[in-house]
PDB file of N, CA and C in Angstrom:
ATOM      1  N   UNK A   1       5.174 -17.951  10.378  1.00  0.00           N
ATOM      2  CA  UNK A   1       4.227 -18.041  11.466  1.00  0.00           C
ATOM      3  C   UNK A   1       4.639 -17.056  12.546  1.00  0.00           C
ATOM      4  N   UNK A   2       3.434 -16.321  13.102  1.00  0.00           N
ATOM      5  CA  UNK A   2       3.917 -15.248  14.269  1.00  0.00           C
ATOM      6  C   UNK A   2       4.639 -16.078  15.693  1.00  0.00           C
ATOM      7  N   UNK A   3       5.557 -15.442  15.990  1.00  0.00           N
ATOM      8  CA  UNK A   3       6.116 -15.927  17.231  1.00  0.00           C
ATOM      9  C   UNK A   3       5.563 -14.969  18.242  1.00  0.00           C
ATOM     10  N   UNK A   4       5.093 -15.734  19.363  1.00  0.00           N
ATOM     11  CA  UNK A   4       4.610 -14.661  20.765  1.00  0.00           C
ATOM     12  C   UNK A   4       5.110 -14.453  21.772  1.00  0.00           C
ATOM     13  N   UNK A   5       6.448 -14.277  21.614  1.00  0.00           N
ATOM     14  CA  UNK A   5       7.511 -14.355  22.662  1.00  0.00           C
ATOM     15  C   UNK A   5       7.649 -12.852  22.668  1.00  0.00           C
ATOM     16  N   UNK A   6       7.160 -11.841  23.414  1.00  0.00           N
ATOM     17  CA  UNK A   6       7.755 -10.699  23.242  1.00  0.00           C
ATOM     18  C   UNK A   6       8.453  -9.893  23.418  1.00  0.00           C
ATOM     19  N   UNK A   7       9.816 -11.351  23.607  1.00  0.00           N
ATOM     20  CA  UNK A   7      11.057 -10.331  24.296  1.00  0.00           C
ATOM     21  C   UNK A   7      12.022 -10.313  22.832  1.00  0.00           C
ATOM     22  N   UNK A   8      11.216 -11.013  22.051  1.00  0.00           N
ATOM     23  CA  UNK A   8      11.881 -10.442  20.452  1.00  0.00           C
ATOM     24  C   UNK A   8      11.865  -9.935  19.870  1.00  0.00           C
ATOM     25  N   UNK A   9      12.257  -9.163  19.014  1.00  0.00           N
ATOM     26  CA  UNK A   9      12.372  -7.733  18.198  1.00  0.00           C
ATOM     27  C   UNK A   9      12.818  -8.262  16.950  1.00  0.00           C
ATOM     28  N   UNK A  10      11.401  -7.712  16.169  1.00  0.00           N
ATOM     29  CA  UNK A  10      12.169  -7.957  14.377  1.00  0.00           C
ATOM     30  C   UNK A  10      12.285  -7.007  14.000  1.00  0.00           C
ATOM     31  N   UNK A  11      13.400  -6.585  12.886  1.00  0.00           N
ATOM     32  CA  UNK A  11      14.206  -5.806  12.418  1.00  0.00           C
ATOM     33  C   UNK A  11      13.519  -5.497  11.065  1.00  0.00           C
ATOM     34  N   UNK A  12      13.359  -4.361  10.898  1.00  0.00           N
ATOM     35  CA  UNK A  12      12.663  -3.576  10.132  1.00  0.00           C
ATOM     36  C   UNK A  12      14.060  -3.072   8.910  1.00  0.00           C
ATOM     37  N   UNK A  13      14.018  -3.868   7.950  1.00  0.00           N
ATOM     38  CA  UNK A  13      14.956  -3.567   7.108  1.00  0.00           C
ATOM     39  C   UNK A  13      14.656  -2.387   5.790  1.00  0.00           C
ATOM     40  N   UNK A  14      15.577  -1.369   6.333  1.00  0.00           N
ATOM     41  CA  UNK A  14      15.355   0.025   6.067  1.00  0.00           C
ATOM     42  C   UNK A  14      16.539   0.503   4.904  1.00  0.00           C
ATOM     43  N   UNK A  15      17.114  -0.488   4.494  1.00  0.00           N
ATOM     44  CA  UNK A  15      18.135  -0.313   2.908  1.00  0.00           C
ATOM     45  C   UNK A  15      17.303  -0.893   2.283  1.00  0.00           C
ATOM     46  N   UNK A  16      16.770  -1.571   2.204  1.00  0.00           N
ATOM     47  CA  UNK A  16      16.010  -2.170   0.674  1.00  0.00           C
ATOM     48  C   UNK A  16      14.692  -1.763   0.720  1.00  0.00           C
ATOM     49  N   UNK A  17      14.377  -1.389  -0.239  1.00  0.00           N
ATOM     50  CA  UNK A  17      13.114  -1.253  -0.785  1.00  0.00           C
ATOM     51  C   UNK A  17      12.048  -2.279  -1.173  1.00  0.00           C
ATOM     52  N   UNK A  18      10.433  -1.949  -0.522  1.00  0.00           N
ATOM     53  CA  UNK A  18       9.716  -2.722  -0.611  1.00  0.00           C
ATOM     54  C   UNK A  18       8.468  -2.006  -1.240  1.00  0.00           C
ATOM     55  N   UNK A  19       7.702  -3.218  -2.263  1.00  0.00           N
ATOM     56  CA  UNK A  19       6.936  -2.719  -2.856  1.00  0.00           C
ATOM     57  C   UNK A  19       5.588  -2.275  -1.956  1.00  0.00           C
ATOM     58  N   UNK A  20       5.332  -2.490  -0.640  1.00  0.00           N
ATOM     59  CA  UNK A  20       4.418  -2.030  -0.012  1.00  0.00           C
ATOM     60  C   UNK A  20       4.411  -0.864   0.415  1.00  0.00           C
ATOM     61  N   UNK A  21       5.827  -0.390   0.625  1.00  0.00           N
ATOM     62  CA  UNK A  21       6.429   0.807   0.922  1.00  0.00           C
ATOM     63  C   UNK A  21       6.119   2.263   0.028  1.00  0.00           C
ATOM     64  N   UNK A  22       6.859   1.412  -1.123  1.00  0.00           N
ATOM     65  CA  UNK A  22       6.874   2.259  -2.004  1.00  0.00           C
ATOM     66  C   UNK A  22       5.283   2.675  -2.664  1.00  0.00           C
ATOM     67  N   UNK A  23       4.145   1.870  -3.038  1.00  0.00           N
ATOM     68  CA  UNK A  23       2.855   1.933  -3.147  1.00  0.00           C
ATOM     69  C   UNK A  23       2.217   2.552  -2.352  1.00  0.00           C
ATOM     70  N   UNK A  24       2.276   2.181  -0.954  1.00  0.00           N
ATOM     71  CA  UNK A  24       2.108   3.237   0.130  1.00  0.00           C
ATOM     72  C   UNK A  24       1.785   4.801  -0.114  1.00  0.00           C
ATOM     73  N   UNK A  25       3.620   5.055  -0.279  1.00  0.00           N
ATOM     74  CA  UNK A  25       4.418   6.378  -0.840  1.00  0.00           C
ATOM     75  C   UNK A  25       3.775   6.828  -1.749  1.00  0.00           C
ATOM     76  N   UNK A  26       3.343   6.045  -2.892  1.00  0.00           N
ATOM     77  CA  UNK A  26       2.415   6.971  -4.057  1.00  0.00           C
ATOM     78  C   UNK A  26       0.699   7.464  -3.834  1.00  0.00           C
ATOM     79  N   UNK A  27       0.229   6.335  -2.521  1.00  0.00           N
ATOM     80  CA  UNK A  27      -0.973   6.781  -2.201  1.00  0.00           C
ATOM     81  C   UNK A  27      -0.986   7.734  -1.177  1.00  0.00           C
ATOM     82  N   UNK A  28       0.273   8.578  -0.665  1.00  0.00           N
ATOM     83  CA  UNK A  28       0.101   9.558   0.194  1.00  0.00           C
ATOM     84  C   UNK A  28       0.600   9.175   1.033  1.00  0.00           C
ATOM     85  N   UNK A  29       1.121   8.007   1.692  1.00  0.00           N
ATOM     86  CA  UNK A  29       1.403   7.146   3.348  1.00  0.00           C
ATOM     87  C   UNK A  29       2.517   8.015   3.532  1.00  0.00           C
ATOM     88  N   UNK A  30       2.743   7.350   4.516  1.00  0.00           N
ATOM     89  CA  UNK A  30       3.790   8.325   5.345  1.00  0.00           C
ATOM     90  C   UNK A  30       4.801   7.229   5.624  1.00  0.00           C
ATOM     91  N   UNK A  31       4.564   5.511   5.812  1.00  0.00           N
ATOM     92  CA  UNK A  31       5.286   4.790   6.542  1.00  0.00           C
ATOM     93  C   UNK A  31       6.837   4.287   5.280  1.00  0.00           C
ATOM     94  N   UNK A  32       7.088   4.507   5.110  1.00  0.00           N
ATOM     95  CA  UNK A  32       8.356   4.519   3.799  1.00  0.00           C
ATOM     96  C   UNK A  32       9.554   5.305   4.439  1.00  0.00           C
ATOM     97  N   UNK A  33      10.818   5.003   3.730  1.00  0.00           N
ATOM     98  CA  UNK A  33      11.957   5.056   3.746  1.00  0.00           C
ATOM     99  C   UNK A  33      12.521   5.531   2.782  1.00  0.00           C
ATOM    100  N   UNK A  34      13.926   6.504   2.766  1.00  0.00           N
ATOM    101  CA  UNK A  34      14.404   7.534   1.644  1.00  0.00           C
ATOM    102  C   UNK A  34      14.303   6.206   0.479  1.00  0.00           C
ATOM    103  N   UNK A  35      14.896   5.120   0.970  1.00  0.00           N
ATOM    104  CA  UNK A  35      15.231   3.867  -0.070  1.00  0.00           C
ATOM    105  C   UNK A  35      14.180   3.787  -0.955  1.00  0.00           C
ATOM    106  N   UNK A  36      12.562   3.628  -0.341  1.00  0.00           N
ATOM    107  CA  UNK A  36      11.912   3.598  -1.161  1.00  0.00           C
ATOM    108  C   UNK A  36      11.152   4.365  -2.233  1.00  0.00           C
ATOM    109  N   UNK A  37      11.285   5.822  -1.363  1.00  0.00           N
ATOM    110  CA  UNK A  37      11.299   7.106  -2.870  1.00  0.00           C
ATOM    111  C   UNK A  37      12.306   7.363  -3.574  1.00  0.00           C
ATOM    112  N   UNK A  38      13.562   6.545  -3.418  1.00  0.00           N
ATOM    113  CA  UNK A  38      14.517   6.659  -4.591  1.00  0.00           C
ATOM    114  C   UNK A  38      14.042   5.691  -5.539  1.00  0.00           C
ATOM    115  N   UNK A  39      14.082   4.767  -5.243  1.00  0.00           N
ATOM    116  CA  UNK A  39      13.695   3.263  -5.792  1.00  0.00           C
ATOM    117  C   UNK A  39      12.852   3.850  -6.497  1.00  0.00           C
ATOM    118  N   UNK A  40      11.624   4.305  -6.648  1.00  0.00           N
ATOM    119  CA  UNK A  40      10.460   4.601  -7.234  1.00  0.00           C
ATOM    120  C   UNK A  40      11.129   5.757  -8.077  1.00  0.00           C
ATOM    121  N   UNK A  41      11.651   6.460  -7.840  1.00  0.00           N
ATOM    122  CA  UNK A  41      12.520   7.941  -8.665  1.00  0.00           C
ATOM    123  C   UNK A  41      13.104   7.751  -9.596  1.00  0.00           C
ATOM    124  N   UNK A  42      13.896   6.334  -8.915  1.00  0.00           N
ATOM    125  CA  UNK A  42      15.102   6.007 -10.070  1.00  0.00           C
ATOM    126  C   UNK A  42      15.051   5.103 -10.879  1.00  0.00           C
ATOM    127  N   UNK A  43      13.945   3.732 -10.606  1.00  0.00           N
ATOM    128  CA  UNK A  43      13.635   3.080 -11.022  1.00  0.00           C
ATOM    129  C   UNK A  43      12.365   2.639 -12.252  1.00  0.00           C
ATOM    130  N   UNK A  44      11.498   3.855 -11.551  1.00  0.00           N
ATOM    131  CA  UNK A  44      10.175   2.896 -12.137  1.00  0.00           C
ATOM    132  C   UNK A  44       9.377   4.155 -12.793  1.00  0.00           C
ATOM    133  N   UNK A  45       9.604   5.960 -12.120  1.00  0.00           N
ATOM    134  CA  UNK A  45       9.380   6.649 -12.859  1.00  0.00           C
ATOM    135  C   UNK A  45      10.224   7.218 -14.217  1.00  0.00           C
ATOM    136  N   UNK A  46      11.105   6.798 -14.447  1.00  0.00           N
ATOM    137  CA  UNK A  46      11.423   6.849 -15.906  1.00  0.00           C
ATOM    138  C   UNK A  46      10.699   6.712 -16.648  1.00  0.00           C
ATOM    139  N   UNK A  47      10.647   5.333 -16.629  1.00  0.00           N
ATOM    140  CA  UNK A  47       9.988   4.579 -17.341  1.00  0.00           C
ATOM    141  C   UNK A  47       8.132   4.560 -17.395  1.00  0.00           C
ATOM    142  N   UNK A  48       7.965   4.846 -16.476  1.00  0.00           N
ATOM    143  CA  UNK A  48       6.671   4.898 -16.431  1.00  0.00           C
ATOM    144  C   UNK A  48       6.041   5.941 -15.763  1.00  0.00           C
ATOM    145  N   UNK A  49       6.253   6.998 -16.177  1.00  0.00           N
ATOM    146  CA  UNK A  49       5.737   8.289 -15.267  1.00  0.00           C
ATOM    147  C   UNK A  49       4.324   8.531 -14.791  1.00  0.00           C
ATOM    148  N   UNK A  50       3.609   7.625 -15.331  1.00  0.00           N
ATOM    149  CA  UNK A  50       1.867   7.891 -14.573  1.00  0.00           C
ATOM    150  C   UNK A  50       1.887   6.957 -13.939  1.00  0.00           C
ATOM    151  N   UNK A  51       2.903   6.059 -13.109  1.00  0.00           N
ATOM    152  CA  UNK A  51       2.401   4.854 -12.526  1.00  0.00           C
ATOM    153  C   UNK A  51       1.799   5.505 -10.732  1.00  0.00           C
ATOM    154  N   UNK A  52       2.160   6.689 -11.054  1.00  0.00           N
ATOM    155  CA  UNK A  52       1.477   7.128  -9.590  1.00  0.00           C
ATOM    156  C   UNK A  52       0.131   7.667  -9.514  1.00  0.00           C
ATOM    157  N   UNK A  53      -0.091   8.167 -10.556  1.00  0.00           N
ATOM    158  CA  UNK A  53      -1.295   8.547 -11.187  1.00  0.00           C
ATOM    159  C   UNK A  53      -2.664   7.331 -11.212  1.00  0.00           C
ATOM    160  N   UNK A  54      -1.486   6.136 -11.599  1.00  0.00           N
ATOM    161  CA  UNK A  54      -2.521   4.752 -11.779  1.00  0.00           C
ATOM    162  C   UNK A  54      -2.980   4.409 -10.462  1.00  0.00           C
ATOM    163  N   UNK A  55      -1.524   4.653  -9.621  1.00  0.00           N
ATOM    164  CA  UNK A  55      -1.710   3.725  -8.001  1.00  0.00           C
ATOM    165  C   UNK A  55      -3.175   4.564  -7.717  1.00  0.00           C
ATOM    166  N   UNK A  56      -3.495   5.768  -7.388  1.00  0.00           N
ATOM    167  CA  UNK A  56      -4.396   6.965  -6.717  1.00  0.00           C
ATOM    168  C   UNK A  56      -5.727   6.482  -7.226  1.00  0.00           C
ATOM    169  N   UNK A  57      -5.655   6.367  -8.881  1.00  0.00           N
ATOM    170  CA  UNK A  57      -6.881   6.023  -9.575  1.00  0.00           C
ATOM    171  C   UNK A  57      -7.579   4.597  -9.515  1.00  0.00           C
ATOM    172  N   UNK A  58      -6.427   3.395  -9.201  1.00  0.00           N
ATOM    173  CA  UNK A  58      -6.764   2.376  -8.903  1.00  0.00           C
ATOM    174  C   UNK A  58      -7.521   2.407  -7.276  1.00  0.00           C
ATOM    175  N   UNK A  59      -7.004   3.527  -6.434  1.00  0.00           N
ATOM    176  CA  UNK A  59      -7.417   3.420  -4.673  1.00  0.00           C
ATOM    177  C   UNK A  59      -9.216   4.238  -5.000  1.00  0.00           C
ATOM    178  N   UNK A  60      -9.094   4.921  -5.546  1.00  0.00           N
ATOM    179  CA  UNK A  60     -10.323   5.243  -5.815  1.00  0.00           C
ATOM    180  C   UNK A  60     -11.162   4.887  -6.584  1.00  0.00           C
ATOM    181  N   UNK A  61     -11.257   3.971  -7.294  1.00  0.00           N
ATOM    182  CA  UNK A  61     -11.970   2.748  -7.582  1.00  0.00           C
ATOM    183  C   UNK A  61     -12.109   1.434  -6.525  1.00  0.00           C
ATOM    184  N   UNK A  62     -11.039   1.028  -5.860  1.00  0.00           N
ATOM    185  CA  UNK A  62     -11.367   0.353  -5.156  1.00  0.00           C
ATOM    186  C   UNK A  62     -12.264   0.732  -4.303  1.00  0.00           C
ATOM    187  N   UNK A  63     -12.378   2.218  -3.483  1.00  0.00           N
ATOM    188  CA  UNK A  63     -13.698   2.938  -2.870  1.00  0.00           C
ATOM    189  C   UNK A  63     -14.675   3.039  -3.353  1.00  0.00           C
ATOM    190  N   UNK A  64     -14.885   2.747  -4.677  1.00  0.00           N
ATOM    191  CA  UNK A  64     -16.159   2.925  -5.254  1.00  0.00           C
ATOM    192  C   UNK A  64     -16.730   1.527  -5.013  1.00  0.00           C
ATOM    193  N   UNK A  65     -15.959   0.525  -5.279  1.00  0.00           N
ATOM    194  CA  UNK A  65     -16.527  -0.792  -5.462  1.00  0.00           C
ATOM    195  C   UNK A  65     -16.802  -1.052  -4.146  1.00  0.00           C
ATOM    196  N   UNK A  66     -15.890  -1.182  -3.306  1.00  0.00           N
ATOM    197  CA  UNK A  66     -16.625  -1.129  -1.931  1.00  0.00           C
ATOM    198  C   UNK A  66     -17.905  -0.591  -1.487  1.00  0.00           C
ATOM    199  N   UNK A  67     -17.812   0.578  -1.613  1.00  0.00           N
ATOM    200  CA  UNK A  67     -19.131   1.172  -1.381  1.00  0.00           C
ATOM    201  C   UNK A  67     -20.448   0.608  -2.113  1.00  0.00           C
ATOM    202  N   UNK A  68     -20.324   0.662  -3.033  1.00  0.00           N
ATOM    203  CA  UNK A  68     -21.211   0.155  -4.145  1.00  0.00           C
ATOM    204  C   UNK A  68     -21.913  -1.340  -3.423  1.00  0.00           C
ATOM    205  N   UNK A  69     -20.532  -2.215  -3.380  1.00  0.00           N
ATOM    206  CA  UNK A  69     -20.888  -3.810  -2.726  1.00  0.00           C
ATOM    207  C   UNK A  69     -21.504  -3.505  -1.561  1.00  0.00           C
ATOM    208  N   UNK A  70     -21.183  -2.627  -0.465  1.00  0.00           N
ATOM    209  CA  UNK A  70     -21.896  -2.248   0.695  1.00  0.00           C
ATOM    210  C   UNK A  70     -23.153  -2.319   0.924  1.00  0.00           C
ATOM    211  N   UNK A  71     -23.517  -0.718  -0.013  1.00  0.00           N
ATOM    212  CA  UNK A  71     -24.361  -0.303   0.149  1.00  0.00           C
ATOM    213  C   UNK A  71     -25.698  -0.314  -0.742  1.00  0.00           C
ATOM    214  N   UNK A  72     -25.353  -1.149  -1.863  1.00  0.00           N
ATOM    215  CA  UNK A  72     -26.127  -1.529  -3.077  1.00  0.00           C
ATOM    216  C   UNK A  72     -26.772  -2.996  -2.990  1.00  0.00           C
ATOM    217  N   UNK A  73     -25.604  -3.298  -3.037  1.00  0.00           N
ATOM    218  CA  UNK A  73     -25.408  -4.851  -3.521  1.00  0.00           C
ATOM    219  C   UNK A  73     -25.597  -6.016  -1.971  1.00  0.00           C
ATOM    220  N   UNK A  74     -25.871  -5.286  -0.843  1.00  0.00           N
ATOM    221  CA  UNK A  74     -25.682  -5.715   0.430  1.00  0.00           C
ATOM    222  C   UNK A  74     -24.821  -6.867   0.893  1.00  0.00           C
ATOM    223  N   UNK A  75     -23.541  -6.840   0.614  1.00  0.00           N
ATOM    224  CA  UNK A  75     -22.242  -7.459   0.529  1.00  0.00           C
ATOM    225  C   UNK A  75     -21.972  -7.028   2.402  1.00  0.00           C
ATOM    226  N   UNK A  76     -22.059  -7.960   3.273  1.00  0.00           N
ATOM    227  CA  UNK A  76     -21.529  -7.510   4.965  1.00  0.00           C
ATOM    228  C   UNK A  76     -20.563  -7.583   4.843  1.00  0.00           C
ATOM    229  N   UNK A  77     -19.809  -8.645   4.378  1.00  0.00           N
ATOM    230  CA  UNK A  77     -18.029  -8.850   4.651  1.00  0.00           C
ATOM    231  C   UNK A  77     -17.346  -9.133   3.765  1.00  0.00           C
ATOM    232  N   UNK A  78     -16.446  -8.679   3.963  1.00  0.00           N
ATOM    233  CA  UNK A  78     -14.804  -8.068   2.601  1.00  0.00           C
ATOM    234  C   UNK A  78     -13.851  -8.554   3.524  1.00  0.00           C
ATOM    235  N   UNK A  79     -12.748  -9.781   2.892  1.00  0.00           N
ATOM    236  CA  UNK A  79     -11.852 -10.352   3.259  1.00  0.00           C
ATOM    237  C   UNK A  79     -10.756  -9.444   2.412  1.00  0.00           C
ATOM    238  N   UNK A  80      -9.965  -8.632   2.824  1.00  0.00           N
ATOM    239  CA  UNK A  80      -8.547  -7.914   1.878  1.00  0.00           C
ATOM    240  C   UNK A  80      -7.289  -8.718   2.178  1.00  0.00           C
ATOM    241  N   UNK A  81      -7.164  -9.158   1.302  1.00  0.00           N
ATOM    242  CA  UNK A  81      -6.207  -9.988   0.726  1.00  0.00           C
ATOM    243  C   UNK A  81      -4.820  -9.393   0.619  1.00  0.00           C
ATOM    244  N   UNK A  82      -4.614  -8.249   0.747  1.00  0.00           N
ATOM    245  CA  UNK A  82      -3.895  -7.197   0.203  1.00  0.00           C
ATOM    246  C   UNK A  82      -2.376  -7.747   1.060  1.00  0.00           C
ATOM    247  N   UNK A  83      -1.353  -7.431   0.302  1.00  0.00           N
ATOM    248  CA  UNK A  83       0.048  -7.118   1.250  1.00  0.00           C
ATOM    249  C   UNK A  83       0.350  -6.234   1.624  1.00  0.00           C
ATOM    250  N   UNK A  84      -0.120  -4.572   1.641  1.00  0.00           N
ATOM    251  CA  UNK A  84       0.440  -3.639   1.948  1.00  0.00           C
ATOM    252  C   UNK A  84       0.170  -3.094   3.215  1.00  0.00           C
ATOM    253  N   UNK A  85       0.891  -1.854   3.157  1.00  0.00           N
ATOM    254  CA  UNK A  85       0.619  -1.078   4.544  1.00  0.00           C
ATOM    255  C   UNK A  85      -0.616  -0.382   4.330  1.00  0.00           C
ATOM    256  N   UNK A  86      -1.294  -0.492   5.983  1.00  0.00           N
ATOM    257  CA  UNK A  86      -2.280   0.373   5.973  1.00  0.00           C
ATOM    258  C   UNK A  86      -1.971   2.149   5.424  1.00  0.00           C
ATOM    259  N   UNK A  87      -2.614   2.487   4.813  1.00  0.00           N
ATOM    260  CA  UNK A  87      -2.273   4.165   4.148  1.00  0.00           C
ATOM    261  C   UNK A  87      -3.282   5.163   4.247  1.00  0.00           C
ATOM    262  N   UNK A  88      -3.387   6.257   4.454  1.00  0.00           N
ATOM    263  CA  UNK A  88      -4.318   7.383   4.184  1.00  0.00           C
ATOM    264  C   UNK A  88      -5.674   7.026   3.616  1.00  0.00           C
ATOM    265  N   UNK A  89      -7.084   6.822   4.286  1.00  0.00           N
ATOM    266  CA  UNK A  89      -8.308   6.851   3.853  1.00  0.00           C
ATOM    267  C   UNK A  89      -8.142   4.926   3.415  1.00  0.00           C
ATOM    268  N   UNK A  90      -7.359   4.202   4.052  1.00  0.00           N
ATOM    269  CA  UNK A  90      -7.502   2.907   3.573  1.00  0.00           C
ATOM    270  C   UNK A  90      -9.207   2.653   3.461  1.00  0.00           C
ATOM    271  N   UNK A  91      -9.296   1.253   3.136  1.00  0.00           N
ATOM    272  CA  UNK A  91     -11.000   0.599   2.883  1.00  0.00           C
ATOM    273  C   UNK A  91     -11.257   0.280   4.002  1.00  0.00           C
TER     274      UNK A  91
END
């Protein structure tokens, strides 16, 4: 639960890697940490070398469907559910 005391300061933990971070990082963001383009370097592109390819192709589908629900389908409001950081051309 948010606390509204604003003489407190939360600590932005910048050794570990987070998957919002790092997802971010593959859609272009800027808000990430060396931790989390290693993490992604060392970890997950080995093994899976188009997973950045997927993240980009999945963001541009999600723009399509949006739009589509918008402007087609006359859909007013979209609740995003999402955990991540806001990034480049978000919805």
């Amino acid at each position: 639960m948010a606390n509204n005391n604003d003489s407190e300061t939360v600590e932005i933990p910048t050794d570990v890697p987070t998957s919002a971070r790092v997802y971010g990082w593959m859609l272009g963001g800027k808000d990430n940490f060396e931790v989390d383009r290693q993490f992604l370097v060392n970890n997950i592109l080995p093994g899976f070398p188009e997973c950045v390819d997927i993240a980009r192709q999945n963001r541009q589908f999600l723009y399509r469907a949006v739009r589509y629900l918008a402007k087609d389908a006359g859909i007013r409001q979209f609740l995003d559910m999402g955990c991540g950081l806001p990034t480049n051309n978000n919805v």
